[in-house]
N, C-alpha and C. Protein backbone atom coordinates (compact mmCIF):
# COMPACT_ATOMS: atom_id res chain seq x y z
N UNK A 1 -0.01 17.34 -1.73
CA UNK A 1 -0.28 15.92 -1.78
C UNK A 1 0.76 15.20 -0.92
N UNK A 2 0.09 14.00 -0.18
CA UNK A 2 1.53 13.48 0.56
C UNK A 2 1.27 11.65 0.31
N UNK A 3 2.40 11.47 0.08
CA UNK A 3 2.54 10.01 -0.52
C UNK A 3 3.05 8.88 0.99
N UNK A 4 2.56 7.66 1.28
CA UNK A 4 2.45 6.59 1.45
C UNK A 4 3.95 6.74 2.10
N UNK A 5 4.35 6.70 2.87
CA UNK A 5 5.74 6.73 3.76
C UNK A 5 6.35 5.02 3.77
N UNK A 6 5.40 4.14 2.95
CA UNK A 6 5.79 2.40 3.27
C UNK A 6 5.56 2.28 1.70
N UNK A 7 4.59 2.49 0.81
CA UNK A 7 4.09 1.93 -0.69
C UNK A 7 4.41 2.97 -1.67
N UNK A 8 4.37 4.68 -1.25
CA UNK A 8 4.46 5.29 -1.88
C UNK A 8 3.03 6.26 -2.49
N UNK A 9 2.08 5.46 -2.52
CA UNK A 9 0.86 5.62 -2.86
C UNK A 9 0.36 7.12 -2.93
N UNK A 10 0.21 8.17 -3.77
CA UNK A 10 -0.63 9.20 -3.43
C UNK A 10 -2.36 9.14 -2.40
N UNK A 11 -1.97 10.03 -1.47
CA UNK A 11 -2.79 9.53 -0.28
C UNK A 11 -3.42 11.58 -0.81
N UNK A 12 -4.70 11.69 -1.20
CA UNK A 12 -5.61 12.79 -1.86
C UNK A 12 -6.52 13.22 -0.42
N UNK A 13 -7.03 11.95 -0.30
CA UNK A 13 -8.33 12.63 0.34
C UNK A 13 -8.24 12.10 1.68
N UNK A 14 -9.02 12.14 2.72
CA UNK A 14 -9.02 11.11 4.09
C UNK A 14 -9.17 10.01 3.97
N UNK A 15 -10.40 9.28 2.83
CA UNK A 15 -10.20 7.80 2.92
C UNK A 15 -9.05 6.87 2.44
N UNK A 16 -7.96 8.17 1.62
CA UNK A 16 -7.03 7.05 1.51
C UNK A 16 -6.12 7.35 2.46
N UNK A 17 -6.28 7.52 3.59
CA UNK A 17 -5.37 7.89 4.76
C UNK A 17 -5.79 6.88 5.64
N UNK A 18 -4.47 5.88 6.19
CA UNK A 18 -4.43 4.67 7.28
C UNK A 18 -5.53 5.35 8.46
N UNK A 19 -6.82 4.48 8.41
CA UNK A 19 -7.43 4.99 9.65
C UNK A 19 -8.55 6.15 9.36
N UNK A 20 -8.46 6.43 7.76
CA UNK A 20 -9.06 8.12 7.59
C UNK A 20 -8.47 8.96 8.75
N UNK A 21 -7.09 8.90 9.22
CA UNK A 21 -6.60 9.93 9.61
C UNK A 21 -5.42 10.60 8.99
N UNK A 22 -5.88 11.99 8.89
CA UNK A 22 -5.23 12.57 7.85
C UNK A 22 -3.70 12.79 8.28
N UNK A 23 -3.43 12.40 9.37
CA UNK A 23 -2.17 12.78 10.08
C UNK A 23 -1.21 11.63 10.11
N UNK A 24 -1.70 10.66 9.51
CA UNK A 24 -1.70 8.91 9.66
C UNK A 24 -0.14 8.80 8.34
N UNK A 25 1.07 8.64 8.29
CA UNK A 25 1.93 8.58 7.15
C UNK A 25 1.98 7.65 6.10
N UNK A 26 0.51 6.17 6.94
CA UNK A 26 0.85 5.25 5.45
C UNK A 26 -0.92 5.10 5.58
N UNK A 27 -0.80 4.42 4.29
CA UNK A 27 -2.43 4.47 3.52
C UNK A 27 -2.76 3.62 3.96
N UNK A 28 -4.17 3.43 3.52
CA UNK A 28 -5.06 2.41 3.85
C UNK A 28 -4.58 1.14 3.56
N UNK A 29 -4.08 1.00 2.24
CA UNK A 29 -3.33 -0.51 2.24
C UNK A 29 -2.77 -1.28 3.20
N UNK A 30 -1.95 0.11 3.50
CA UNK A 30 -0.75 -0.59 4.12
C UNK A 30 -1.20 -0.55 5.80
N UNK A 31 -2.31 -0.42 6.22
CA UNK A 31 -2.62 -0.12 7.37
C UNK A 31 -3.78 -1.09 7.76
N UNK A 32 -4.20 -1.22 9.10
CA UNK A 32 -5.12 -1.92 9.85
C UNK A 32 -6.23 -1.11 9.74
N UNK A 33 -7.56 -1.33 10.28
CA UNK A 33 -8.85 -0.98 9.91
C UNK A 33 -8.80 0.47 11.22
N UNK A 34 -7.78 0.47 11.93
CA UNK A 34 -7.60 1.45 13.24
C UNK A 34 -6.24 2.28 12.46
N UNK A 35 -5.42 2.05 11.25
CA UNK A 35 -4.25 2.95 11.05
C UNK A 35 -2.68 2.59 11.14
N UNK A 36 -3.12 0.91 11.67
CA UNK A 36 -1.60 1.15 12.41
C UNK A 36 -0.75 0.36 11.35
N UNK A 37 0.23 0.36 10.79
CA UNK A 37 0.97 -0.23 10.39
C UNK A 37 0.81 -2.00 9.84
N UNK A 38 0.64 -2.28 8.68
CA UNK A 38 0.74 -3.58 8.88
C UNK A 38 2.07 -4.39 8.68
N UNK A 39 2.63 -5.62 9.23
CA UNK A 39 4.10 -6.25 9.07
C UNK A 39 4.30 -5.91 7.20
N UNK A 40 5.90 -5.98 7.31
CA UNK A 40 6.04 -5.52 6.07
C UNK A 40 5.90 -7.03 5.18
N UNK A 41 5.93 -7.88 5.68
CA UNK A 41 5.71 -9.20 4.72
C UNK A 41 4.07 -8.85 3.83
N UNK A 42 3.14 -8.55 4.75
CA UNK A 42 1.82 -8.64 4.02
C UNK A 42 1.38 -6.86 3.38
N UNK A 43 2.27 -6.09 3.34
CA UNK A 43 1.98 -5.25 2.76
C UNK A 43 2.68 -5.41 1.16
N UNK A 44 3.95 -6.14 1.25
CA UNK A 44 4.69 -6.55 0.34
C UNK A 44 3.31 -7.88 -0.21
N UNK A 45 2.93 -8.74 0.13
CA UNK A 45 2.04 -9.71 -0.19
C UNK A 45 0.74 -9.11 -1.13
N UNK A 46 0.41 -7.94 -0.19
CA UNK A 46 -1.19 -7.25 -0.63
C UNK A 46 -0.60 -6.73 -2.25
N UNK A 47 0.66 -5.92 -1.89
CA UNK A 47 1.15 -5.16 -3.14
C UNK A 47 1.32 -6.22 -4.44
N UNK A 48 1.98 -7.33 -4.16
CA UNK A 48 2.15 -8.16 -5.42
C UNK A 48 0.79 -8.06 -5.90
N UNK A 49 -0.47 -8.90 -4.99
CA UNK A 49 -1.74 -9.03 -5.63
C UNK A 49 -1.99 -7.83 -6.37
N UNK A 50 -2.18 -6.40 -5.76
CA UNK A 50 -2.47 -5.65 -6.82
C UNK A 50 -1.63 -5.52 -8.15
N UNK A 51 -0.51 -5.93 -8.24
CA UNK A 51 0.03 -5.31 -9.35
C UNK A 51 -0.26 -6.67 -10.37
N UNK A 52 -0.55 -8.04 -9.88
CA UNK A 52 -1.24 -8.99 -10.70
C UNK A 52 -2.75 -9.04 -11.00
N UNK A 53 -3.10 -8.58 -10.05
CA UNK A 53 -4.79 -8.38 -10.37
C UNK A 53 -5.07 -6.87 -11.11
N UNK A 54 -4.28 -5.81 -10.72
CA UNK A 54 -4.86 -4.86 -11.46
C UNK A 54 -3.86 -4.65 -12.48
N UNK A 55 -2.66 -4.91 -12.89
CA UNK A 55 -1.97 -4.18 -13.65
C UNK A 55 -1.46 -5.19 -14.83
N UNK A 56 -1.72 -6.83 -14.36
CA UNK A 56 -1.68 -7.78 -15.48
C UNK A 56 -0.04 -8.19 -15.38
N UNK A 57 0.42 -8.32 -14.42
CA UNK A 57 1.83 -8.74 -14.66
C UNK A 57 2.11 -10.09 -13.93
N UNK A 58 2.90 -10.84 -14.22
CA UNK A 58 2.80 -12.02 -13.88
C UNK A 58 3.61 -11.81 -11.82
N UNK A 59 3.49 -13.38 -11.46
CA UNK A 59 3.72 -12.96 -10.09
C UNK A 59 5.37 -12.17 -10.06
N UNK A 60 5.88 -12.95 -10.99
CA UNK A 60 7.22 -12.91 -11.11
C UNK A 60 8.11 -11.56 -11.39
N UNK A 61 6.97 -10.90 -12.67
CA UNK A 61 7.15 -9.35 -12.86
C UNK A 61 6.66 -8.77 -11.51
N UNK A 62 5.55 -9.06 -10.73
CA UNK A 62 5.24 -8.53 -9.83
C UNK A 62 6.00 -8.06 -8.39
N UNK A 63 6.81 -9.20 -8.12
CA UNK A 63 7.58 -9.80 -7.41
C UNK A 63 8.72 -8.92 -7.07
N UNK A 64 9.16 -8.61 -8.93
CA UNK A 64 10.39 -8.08 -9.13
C UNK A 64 10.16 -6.27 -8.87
N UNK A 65 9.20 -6.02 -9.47
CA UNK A 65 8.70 -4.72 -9.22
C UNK A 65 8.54 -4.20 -7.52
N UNK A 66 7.88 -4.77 -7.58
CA UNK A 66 7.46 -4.77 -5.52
C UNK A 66 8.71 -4.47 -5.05
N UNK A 67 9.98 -5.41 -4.96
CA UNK A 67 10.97 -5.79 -4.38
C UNK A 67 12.18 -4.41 -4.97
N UNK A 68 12.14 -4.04 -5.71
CA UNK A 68 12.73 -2.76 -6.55
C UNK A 68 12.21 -1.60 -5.70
């Protein structure tokens, strides 16, 4: 298994690989619809949302977590 080189993310199969390329070091999150890297402000941005939309923590817990 190889994990997310920017988020950490377990990256399993090709679609969670930046680009569906399996050779690609960060995931789909954290990547453009071609693989490439996105600025670290909006991968840090995307990440808060998930951890408030899926995990129920306020922005602030979110914030703090992300930033850790």
């Amino acid at each position: 298994m190889t994990n997310c080189q920017s988020c950490g993310m377990p990256m399993n199969g090709p679609t969670d690989f930046g680009g569906g390329k399996t050779d690609n070091l960060y995931c789909r999150y954290c990547t453009d619809a071609v693989g490439n890297l996105l600025p670290k402000e909006v991968v840090r941005q995307n990440m808060i949302q998930f951890y408030t939309q899926t995990v129920g923590k306020t922005t602030e817990e979110a914030t703090a977590e992300v930033d850790k």
